[in-house]
Protein backbone atom coordinates (compact mmCIF):
# COMPACT_ATOMS: atom_id res chain seq x y z
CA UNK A 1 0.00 0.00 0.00
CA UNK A 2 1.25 3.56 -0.95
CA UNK A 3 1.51 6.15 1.64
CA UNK A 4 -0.78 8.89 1.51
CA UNK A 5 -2.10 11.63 3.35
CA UNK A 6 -6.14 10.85 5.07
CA UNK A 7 -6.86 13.68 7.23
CA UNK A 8 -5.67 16.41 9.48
CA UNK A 9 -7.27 18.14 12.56
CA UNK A 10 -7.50 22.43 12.43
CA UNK A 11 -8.13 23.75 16.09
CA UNK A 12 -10.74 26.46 16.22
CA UNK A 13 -12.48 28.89 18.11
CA UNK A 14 -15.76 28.14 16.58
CA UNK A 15 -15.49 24.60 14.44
CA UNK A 16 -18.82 25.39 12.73
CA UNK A 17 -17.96 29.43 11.69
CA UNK A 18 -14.33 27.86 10.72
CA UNK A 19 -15.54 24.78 8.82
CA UNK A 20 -18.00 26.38 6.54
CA UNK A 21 -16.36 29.91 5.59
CA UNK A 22 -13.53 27.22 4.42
CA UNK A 23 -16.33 25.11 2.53
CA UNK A 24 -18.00 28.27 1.42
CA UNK A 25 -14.90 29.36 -0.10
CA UNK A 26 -13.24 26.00 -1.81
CA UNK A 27 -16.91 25.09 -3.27
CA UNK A 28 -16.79 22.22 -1.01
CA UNK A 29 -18.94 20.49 1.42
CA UNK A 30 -19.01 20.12 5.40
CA UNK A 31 -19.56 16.85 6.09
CA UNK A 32 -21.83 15.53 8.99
CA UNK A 33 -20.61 16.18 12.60
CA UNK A 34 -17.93 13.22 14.01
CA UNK A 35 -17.86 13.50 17.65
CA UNK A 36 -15.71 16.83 18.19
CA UNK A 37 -15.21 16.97 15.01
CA UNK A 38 -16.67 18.91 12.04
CA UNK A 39 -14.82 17.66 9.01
CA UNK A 40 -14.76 19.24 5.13
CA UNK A 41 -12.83 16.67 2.78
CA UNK A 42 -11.43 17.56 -0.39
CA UNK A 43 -11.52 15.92 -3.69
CA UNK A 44 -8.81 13.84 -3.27
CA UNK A 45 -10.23 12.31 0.22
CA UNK A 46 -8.17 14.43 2.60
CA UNK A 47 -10.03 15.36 5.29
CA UNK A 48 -9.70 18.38 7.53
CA UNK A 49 -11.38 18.07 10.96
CA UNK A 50 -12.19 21.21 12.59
CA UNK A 51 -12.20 21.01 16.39
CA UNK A 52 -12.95 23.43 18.45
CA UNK A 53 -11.04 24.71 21.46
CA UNK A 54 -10.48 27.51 24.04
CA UNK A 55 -7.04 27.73 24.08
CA UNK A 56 -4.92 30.04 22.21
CA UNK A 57 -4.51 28.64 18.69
CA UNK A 58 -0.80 28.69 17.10
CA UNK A 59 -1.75 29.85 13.58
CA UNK A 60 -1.16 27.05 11.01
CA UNK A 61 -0.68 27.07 7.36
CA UNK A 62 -2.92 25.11 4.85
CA UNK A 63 -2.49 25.03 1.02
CA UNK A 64 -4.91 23.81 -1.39
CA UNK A 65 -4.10 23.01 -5.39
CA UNK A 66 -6.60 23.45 -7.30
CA UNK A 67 -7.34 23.93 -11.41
CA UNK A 68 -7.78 27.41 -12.98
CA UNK A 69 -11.51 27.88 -12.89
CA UNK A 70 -11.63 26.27 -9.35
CA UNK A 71 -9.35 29.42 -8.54
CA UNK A 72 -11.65 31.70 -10.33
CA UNK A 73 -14.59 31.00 -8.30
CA UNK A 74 -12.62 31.32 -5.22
CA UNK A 75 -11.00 34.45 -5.87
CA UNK A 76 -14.48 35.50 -6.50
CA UNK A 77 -16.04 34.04 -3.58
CA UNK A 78 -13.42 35.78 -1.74
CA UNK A 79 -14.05 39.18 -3.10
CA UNK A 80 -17.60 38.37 -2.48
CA UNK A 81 -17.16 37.86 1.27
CA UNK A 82 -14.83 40.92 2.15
CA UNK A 83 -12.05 38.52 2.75
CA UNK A 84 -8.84 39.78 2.64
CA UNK A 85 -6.19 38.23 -0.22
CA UNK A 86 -2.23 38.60 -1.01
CA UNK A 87 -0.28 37.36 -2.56
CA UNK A 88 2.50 36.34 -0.18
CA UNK A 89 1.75 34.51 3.25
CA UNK A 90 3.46 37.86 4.57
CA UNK A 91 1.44 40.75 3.53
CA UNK A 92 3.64 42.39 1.76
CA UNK A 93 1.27 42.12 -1.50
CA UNK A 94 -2.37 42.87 -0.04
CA UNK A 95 -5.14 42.75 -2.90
CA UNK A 96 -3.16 41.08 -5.39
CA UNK A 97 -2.86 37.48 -6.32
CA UNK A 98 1.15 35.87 -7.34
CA UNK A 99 1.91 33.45 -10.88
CA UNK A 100 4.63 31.41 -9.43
CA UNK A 101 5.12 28.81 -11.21
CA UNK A 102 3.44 30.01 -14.60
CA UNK A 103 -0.09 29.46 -11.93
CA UNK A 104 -2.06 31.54 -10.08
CA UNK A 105 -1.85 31.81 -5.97
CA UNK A 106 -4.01 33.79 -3.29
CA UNK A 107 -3.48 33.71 0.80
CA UNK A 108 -6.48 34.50 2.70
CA UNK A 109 -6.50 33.83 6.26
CA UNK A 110 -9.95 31.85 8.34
CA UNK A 111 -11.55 33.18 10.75
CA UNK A 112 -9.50 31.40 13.54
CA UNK A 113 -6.21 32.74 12.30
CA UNK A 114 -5.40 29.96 9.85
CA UNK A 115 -3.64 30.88 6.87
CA UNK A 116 -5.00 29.59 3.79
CA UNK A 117 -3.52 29.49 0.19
CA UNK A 118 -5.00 28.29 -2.65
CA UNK A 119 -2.58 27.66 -5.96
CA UNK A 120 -3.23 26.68 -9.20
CA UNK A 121 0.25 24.98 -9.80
CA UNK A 122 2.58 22.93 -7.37
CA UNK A 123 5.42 24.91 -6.09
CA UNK A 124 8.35 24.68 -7.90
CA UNK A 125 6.66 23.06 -11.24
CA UNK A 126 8.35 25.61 -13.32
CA UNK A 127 11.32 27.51 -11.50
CA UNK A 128 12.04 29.18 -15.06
CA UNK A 129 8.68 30.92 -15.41
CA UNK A 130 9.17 34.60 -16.21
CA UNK A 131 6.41 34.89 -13.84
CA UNK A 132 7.88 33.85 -11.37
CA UNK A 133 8.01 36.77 -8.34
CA UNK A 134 4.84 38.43 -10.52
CA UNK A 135 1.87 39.77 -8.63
CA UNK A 136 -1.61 40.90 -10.26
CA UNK A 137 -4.16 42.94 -8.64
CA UNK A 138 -7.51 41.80 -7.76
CA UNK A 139 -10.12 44.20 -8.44
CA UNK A 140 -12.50 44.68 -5.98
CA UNK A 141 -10.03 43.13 -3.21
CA UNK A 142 -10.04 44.00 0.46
């Protein structure tokens, strides 16, 4: 049997507020409740399940690939929502999106202080890209 990657817990203030604004914004699903967890999977079976805590929660990072028009309706569900986008996990590029990699990529962070990404191609899948270190704006972008 190959090795692969089933499912992950994200701690949360509020498991339900955190599980579907992720949902809402991937186009995805949450899933029935599992005990203390709330879980959303993705399409490849990997399932994240939100748990809520009170304890202060160590931001984490999550990424998601995705295809181009996956992206588009995220970016736009994004907009929609008044969430915040860059294009770095730093800041440094707020209400723009990168094209590493030839791709598109967006960070947006949940509403327990998860960072997010979403990415159209896998890092480092084309280190010669003259896009490479490119940013686009976003119109309509918080």
């Amino acid at each position: 049997m190959s090795v692969e990657f089933n499912h992950t817990i994200v701690l949360s203030h509020d498991r339900e507020k955190s599980a579907r604004f992720l949902a809402s914004i991937l186009g995805l699903e949450v899933g029935e409740p599992a005990g203390a967890f709330l879980p959303v999977t993705t399409a490849n079976g990997v399932t994240l399940d939100f748990a809520g805590v009170d304890i202060e929660i160590p931001a984490q990072h999550y990424a998601f690939l995705v295809s181009e028009d996956e992206f588009d309706g995220i970016l736009a569900r994004l907009v929609e929502s008044g969430t915040p986008v860059q294009a770095d996990p730093h800041g440094r590029h707020p209400r723009r999106i990168n094209r590493n990699d030839g791709g598109r990529g967006v960070y947006f962070t949940d509403p327990s202080g998860h960072g997010m990404e979403a990415i159209t191609r896998p890092y480092g899948s084309d280190p010669a890209s003259p896009l490479n270190g490119v940013t686009e704006d976003v119109p309509g972008a918080r």
